[in-house]
PDB file of N, CA and C in Angstrom:
ATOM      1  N   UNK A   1      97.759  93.530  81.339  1.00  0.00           N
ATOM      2  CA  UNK A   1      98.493  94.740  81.629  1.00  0.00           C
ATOM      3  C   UNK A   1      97.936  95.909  80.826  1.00  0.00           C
ATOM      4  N   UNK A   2      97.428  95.710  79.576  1.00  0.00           N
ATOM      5  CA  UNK A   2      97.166  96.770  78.353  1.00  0.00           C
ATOM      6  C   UNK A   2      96.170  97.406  79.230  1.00  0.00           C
ATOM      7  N   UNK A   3      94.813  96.234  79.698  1.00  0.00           N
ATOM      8  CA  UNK A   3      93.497  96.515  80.157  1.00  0.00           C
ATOM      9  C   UNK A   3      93.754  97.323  81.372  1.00  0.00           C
ATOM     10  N   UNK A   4      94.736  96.919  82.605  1.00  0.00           N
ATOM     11  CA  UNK A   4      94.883  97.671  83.648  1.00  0.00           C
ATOM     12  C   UNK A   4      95.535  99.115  83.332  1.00  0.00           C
ATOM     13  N   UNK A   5      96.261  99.616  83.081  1.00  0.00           N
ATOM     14  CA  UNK A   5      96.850 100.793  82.309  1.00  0.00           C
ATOM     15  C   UNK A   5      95.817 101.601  81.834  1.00  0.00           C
ATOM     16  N   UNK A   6      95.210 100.721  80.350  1.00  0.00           N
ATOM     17  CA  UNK A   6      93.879 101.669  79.710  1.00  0.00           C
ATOM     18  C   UNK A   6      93.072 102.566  81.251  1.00  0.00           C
ATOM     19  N   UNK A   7      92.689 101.413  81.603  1.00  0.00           N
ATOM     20  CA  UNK A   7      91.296 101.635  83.005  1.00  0.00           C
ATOM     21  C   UNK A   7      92.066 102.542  83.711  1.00  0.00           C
ATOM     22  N   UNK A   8      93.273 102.673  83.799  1.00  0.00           N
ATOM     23  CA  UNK A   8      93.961 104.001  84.654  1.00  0.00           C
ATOM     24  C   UNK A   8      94.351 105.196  83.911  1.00  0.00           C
ATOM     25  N   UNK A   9      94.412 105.299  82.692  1.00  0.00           N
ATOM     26  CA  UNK A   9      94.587 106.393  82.162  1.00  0.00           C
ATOM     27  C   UNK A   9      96.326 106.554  81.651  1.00  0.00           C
ATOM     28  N   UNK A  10      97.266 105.414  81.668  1.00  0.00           N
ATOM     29  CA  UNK A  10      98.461 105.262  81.417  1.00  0.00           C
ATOM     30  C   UNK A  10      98.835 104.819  80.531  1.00  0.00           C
ATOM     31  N   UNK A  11      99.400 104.756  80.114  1.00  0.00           N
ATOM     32  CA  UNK A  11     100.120 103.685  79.074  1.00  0.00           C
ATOM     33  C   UNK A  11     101.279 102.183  79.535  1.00  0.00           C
ATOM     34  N   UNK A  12     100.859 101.547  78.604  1.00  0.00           N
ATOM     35  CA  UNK A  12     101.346  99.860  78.840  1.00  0.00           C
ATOM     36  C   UNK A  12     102.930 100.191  79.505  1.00  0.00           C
ATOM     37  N   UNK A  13     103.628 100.949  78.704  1.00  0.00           N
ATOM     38  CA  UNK A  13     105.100 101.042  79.440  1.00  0.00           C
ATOM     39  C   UNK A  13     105.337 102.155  80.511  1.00  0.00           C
ATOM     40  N   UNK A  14     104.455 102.529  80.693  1.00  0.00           N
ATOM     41  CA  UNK A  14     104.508 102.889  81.716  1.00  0.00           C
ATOM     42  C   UNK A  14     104.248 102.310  83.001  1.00  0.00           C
ATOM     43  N   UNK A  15     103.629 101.433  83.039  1.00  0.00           N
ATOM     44  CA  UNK A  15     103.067 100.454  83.927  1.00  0.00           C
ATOM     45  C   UNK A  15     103.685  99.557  84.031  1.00  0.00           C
ATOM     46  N   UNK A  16     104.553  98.874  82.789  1.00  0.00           N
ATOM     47  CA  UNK A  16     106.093  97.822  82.557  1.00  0.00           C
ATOM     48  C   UNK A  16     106.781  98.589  83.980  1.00  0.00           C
ATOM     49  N   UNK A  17     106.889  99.934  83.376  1.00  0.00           N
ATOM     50  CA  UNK A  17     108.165 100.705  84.265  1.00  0.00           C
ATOM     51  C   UNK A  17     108.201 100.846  85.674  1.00  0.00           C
ATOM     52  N   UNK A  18     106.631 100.991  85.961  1.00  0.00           N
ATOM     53  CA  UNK A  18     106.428 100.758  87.412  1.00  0.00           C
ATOM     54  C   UNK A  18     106.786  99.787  88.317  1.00  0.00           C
ATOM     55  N   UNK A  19     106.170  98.586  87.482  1.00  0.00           N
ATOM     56  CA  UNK A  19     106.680  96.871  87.953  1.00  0.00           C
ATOM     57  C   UNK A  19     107.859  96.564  87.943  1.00  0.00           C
ATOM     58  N   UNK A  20     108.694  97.234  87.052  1.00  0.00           N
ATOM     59  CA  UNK A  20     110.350  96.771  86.866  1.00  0.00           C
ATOM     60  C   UNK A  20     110.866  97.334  87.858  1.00  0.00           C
ATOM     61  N   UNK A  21     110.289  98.391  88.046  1.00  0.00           N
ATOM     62  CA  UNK A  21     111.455  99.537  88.916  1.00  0.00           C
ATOM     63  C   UNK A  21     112.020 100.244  88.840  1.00  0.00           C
ATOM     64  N   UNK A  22     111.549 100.519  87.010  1.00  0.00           N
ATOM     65  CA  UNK A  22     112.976 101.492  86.364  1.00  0.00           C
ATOM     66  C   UNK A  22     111.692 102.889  86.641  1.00  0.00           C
ATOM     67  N   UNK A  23     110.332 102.986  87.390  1.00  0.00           N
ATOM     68  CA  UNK A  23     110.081 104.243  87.858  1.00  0.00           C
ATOM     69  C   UNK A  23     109.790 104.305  88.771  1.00  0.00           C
ATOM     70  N   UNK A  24     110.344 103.599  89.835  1.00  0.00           N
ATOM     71  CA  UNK A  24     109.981 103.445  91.056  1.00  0.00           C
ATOM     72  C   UNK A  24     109.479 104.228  92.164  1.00  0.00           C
ATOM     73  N   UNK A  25     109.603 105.828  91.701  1.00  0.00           N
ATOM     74  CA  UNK A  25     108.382 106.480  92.512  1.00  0.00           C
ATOM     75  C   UNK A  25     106.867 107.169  91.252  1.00  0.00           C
ATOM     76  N   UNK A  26     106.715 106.464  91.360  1.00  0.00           N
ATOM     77  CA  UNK A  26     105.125 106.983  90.707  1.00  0.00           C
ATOM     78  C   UNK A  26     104.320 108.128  91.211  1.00  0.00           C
ATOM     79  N   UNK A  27     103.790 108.958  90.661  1.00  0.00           N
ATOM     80  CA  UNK A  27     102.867 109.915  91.414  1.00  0.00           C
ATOM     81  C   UNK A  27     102.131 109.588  91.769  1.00  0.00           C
ATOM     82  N   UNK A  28     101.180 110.256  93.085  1.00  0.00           N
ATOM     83  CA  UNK A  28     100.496 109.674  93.383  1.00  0.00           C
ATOM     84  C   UNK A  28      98.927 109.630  92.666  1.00  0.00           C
ATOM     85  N   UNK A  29      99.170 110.673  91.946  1.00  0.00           N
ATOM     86  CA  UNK A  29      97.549 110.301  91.132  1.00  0.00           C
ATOM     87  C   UNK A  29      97.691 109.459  90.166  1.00  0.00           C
ATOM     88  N   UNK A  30      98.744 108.432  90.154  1.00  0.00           N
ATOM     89  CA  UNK A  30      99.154 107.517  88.776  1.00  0.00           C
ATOM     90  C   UNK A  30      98.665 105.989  90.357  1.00  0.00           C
ATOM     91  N   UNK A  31      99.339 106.026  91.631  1.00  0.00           N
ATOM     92  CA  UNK A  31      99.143 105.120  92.170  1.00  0.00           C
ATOM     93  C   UNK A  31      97.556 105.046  92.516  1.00  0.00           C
ATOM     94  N   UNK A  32      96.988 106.262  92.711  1.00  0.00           N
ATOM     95  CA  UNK A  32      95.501 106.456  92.736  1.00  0.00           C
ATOM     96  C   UNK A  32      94.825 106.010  91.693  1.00  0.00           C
ATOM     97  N   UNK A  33      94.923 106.163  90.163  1.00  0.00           N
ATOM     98  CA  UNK A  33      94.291 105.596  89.049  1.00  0.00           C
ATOM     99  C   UNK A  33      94.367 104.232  89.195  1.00  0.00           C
ATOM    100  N   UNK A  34      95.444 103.556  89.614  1.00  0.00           N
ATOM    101  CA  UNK A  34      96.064 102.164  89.698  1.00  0.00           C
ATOM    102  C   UNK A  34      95.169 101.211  90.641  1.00  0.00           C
ATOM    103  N   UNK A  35      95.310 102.107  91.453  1.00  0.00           N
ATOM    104  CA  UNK A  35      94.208 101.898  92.301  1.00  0.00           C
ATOM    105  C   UNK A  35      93.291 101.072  91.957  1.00  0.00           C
ATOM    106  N   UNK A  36      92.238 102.210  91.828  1.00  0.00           N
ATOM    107  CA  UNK A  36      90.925 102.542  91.184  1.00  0.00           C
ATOM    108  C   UNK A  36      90.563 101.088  89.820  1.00  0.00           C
ATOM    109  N   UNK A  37      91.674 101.246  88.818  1.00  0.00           N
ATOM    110  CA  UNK A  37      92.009 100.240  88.154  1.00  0.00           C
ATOM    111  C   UNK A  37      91.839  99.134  88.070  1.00  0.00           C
ATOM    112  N   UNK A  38      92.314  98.866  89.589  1.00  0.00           N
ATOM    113  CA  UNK A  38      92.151  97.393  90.038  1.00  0.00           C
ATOM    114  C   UNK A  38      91.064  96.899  91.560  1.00  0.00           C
ATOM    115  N   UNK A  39      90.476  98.155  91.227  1.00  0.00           N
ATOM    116  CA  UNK A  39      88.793  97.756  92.239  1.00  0.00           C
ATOM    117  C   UNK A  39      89.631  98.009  93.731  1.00  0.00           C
ATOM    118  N   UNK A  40      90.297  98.592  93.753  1.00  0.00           N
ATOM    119  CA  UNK A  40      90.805  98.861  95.375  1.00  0.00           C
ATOM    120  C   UNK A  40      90.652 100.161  95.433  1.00  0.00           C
ATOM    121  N   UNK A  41      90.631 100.578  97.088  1.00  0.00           N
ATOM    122  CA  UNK A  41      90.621 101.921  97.154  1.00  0.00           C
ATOM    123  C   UNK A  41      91.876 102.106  98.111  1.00  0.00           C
ATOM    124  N   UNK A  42      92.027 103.849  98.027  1.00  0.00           N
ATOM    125  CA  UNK A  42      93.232 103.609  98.450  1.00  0.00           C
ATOM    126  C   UNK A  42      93.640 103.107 100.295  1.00  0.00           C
ATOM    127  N   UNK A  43      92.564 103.003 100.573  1.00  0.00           N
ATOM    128  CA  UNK A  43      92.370 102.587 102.540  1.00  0.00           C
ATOM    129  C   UNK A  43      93.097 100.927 102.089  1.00  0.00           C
ATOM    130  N   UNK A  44      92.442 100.222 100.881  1.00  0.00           N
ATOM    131  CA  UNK A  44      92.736  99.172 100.703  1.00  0.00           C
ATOM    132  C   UNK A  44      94.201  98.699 100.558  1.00  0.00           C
ATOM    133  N   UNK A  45      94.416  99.938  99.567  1.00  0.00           N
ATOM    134  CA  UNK A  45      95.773  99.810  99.668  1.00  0.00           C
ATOM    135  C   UNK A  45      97.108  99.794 100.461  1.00  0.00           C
ATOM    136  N   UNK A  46      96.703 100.657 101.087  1.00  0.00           N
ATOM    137  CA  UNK A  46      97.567 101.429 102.065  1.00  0.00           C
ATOM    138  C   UNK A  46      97.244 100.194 103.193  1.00  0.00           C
ATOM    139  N   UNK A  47      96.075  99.272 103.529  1.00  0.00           N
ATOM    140  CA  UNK A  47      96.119  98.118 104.455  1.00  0.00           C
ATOM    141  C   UNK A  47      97.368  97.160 103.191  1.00  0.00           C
ATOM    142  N   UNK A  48      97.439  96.742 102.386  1.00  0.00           N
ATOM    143  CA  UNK A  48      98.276  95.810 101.979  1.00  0.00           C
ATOM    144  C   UNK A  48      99.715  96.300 101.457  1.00  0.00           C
ATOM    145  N   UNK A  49      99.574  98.063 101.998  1.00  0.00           N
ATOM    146  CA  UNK A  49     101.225  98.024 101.494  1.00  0.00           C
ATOM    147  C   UNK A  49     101.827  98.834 102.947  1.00  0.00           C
ATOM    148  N   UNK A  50     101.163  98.757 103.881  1.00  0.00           N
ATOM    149  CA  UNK A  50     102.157  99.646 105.399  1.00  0.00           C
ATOM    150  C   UNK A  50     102.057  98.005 106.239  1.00  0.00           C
ATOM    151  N   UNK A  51     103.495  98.646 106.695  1.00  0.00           N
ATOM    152  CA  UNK A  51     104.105  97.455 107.623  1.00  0.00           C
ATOM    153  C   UNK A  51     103.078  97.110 109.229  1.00  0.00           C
ATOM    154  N   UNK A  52     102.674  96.291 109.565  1.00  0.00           N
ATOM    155  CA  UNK A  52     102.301  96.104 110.667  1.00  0.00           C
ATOM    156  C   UNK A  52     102.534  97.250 111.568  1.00  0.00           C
ATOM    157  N   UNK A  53     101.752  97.684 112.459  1.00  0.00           N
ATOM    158  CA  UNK A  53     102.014  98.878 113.832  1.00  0.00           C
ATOM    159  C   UNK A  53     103.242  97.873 114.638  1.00  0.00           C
ATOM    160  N   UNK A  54     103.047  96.989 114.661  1.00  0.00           N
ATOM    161  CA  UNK A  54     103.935  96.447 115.681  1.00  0.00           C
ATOM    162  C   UNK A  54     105.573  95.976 115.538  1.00  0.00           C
ATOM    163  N   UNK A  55     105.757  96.379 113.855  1.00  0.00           N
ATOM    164  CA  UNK A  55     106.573  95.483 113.077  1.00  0.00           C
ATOM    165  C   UNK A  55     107.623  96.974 112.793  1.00  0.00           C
ATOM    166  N   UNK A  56     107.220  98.108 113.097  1.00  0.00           N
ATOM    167  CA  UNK A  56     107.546  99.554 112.978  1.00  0.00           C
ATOM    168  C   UNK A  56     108.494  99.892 114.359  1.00  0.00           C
ATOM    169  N   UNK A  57     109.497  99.396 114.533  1.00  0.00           N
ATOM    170  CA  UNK A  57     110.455 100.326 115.703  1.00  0.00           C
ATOM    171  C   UNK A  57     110.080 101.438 116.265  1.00  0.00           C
ATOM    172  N   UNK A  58     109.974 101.682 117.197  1.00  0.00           N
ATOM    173  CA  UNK A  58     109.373 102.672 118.193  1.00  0.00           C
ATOM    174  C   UNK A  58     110.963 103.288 118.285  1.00  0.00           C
ATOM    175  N   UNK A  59     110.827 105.007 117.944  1.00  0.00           N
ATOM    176  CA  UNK A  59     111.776 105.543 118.322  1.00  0.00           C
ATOM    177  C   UNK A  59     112.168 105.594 120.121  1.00  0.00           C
ATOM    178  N   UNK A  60     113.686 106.209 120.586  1.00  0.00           N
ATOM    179  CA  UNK A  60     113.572 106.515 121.693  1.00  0.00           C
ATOM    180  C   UNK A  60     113.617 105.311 122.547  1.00  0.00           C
TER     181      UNK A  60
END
């Protein structure tokens, strides 16, 4: 956790706080460092954190 944080430019409890939930919206240049951090980019991300197209209710 120390190492992922350092490599993003955060600090350890801050990164606790993220995972717990007690900061549950992060900025986005904190989710971008995080990113980056952990060898993903954010296309990568955004494939392992948006719901399926098909899994999304179609308004109307």
């Amino acid at each position: 956790m120390v190492e992922i944080a350092a490599g993003a430019g955060i600090s350890a409890e801050t990164l606790r706080k993220i995972e717990t939930g007690r900061a549950p919206t992060p900025a986005f240049f904190t989710v971008a460092a995080l990113a980056g951090a952990l060898g993903l980019s954010l296309d990568d991300l955004l494939a392992r954190c948006a719901p399926e197209p098909d899994a999304v209710p179609l308004a109307g």
